[in-house]
C-alpha atoms as a PDB file:
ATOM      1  CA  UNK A   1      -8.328  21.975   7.594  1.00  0.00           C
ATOM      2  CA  UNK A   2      -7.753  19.657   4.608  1.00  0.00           C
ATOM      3  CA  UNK A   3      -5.131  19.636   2.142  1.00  0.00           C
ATOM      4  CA  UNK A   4      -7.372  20.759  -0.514  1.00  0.00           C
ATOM      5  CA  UNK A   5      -8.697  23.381   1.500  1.00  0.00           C
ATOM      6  CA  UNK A   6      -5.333  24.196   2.351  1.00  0.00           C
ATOM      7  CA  UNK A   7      -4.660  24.572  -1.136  1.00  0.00           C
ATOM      8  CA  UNK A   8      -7.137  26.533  -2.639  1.00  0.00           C
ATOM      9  CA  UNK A   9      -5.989  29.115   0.552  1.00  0.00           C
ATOM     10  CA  UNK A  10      -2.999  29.317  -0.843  1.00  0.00           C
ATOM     11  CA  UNK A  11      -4.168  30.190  -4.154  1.00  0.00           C
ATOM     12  CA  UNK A  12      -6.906  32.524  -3.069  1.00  0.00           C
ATOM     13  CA  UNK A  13      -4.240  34.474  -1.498  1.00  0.00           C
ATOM     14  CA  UNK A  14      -1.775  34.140  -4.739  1.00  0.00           C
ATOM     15  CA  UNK A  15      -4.649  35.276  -7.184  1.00  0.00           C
ATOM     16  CA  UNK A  16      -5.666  38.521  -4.865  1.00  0.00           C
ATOM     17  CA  UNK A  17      -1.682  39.324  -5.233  1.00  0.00           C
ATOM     18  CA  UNK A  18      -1.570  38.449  -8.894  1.00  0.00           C
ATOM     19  CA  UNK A  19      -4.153  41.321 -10.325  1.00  0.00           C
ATOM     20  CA  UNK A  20      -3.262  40.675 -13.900  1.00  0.00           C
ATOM     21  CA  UNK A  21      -5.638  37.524 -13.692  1.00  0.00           C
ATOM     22  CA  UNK A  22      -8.519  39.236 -12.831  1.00  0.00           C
ATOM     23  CA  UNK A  23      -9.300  39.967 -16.148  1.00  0.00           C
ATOM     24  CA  UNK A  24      -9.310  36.609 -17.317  1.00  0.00           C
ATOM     25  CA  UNK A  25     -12.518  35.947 -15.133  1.00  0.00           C
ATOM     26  CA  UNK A  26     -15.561  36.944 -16.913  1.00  0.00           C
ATOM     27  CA  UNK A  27     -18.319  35.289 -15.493  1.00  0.00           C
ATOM     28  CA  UNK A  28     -18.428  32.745 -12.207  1.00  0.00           C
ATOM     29  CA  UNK A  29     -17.175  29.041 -12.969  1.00  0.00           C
ATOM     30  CA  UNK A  30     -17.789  26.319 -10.518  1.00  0.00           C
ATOM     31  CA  UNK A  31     -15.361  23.234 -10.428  1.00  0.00           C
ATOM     32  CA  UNK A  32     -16.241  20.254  -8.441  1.00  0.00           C
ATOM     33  CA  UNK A  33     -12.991  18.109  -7.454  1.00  0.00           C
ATOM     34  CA  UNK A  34     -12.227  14.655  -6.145  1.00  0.00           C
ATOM     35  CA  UNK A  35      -9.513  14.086  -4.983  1.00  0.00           C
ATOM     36  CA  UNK A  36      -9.142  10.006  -2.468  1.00  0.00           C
ATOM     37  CA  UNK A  37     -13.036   9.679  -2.515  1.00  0.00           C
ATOM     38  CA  UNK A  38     -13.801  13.333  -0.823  1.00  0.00           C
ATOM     39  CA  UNK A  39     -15.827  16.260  -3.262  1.00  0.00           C
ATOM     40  CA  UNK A  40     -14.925  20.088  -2.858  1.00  0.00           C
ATOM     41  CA  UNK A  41     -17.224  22.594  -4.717  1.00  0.00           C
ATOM     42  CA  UNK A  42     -15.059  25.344  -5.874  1.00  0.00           C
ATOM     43  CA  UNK A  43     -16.455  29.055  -7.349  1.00  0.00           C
ATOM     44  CA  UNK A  44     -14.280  31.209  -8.833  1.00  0.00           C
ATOM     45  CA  UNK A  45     -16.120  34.209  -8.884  1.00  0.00           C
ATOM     46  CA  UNK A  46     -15.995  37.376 -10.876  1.00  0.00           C
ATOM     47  CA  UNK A  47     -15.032  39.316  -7.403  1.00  0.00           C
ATOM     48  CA  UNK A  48     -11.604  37.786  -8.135  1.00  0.00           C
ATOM     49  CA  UNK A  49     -11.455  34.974  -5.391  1.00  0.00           C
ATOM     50  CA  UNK A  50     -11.933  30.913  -4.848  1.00  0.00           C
ATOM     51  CA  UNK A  51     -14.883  30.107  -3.168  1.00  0.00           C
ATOM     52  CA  UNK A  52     -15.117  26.709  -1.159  1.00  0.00           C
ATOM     53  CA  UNK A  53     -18.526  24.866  -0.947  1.00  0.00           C
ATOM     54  CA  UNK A  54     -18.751  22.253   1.541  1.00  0.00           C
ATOM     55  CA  UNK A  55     -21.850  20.487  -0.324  1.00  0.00           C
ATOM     56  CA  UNK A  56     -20.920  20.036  -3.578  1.00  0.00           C
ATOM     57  CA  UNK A  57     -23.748  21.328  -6.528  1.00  0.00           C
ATOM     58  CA  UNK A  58     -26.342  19.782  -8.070  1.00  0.00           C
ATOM     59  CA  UNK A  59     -24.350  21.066 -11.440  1.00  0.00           C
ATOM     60  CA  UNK A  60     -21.125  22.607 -11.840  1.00  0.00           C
ATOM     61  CA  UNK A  61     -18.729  24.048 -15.375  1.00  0.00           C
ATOM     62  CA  UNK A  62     -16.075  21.690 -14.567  1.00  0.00           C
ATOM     63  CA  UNK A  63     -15.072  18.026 -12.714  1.00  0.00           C
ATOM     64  CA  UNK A  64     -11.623  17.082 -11.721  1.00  0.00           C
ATOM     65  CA  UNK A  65     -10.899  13.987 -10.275  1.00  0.00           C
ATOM     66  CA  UNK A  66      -7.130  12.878  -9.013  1.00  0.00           C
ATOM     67  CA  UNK A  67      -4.863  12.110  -6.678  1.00  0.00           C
ATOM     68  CA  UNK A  68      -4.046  14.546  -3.647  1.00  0.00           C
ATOM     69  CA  UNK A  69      -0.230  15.338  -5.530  1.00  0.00           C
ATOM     70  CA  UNK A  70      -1.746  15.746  -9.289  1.00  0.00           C
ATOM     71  CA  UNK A  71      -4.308  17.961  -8.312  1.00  0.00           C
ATOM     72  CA  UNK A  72      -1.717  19.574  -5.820  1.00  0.00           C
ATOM     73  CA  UNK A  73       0.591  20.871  -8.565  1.00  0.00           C
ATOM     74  CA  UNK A  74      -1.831  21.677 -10.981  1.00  0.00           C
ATOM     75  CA  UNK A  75      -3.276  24.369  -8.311  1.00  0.00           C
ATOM     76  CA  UNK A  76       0.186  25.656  -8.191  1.00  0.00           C
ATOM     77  CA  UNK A  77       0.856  25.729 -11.358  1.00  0.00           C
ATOM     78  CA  UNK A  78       3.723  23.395 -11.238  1.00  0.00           C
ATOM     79  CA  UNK A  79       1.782  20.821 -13.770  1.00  0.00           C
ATOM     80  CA  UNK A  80       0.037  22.003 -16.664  1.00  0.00           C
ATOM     81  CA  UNK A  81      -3.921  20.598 -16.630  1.00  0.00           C
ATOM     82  CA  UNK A  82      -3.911  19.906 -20.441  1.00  0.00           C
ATOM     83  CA  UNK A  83      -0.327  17.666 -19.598  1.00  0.00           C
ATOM     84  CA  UNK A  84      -2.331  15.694 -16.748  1.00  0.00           C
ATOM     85  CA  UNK A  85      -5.018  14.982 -18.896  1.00  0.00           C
ATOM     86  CA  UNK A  86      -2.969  14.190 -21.634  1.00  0.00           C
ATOM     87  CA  UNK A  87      -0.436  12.014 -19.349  1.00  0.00           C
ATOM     88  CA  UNK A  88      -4.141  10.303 -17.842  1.00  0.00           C
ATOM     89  CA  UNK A  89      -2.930  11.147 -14.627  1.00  0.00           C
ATOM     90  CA  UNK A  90      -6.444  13.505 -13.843  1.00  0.00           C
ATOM     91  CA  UNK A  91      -9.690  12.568 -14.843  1.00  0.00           C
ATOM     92  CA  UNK A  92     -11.081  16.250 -16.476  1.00  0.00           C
ATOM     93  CA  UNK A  93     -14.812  16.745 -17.485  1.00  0.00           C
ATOM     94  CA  UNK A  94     -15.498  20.654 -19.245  1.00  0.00           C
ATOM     95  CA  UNK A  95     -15.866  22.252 -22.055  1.00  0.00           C
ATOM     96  CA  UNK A  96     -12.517  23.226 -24.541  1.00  0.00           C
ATOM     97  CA  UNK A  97     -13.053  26.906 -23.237  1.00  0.00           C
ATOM     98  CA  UNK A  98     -13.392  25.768 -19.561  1.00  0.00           C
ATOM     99  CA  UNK A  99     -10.105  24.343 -19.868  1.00  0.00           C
ATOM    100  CA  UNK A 100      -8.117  26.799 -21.829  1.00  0.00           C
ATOM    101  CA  UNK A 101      -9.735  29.409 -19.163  1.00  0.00           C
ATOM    102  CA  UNK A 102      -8.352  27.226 -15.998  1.00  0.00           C
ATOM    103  CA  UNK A 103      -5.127  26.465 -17.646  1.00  0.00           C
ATOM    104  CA  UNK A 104      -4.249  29.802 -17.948  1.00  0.00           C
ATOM    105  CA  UNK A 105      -5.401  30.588 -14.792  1.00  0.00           C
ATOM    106  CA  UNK A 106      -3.463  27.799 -12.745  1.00  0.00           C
ATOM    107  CA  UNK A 107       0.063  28.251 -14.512  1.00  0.00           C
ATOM    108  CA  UNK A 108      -0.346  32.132 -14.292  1.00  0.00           C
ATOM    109  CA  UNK A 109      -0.690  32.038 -10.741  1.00  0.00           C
ATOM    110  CA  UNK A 110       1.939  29.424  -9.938  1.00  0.00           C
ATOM    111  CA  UNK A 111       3.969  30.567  -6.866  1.00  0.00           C
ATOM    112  CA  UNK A 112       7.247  32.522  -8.180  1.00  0.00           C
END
């Protein structure tokens, strides 16, 4: 198992405890992230879990590109996303509403 699919374990199992997010999902959003030259297809469904595509998508909402630690804490909501991109330490492609909506979403679910 890779880190990043290590990861996004971790925070599948965080978001099914953390109910109060749920509502924040509307519709499905797919993420694609890079992270040391390897691509992960992510889904965050409306049935409140993190989906992980081993062939990435011919399209996705959102594209995150970083090292292994930046995207690390900004999965745990230890780093805000809007910070990383600000502090050009994550390269972020997606719309201002895409953002806002994974923001939230990270830091709310941050391990306690």
């Amino acid at each position: 198992m890779t880190k990043i699919e290590k990861l996004t374990a971790e925070f599948n199992q965080s978001l099914q405890n953390n109910v109060h997010i749920h509502q924040l999902v509307q519709h499905s959003l797919t993420i694609l992230i890079e992270t040391n030259g390897v691509k992960k297809s992510l889904a965050l469904t409306t049935k409140k879990k993190l989906v992980i595509n081993q062939k990435p998508p011919n399209s996705h909402d959102v594209y995150l590109r970083g090292q292994d630690d930046e995207i690390q804490s900004i999965l745990l909501g230890s780093k805000s996303l809007k910070k990383a991109v600000e502090n050009k330490e994550i390269e972020l492609k997606a719309s201002f509403r895409h953002i806002l909506l994974l923001d939230s979403i990270f830091l709310l679910n941050r391990r306690k």
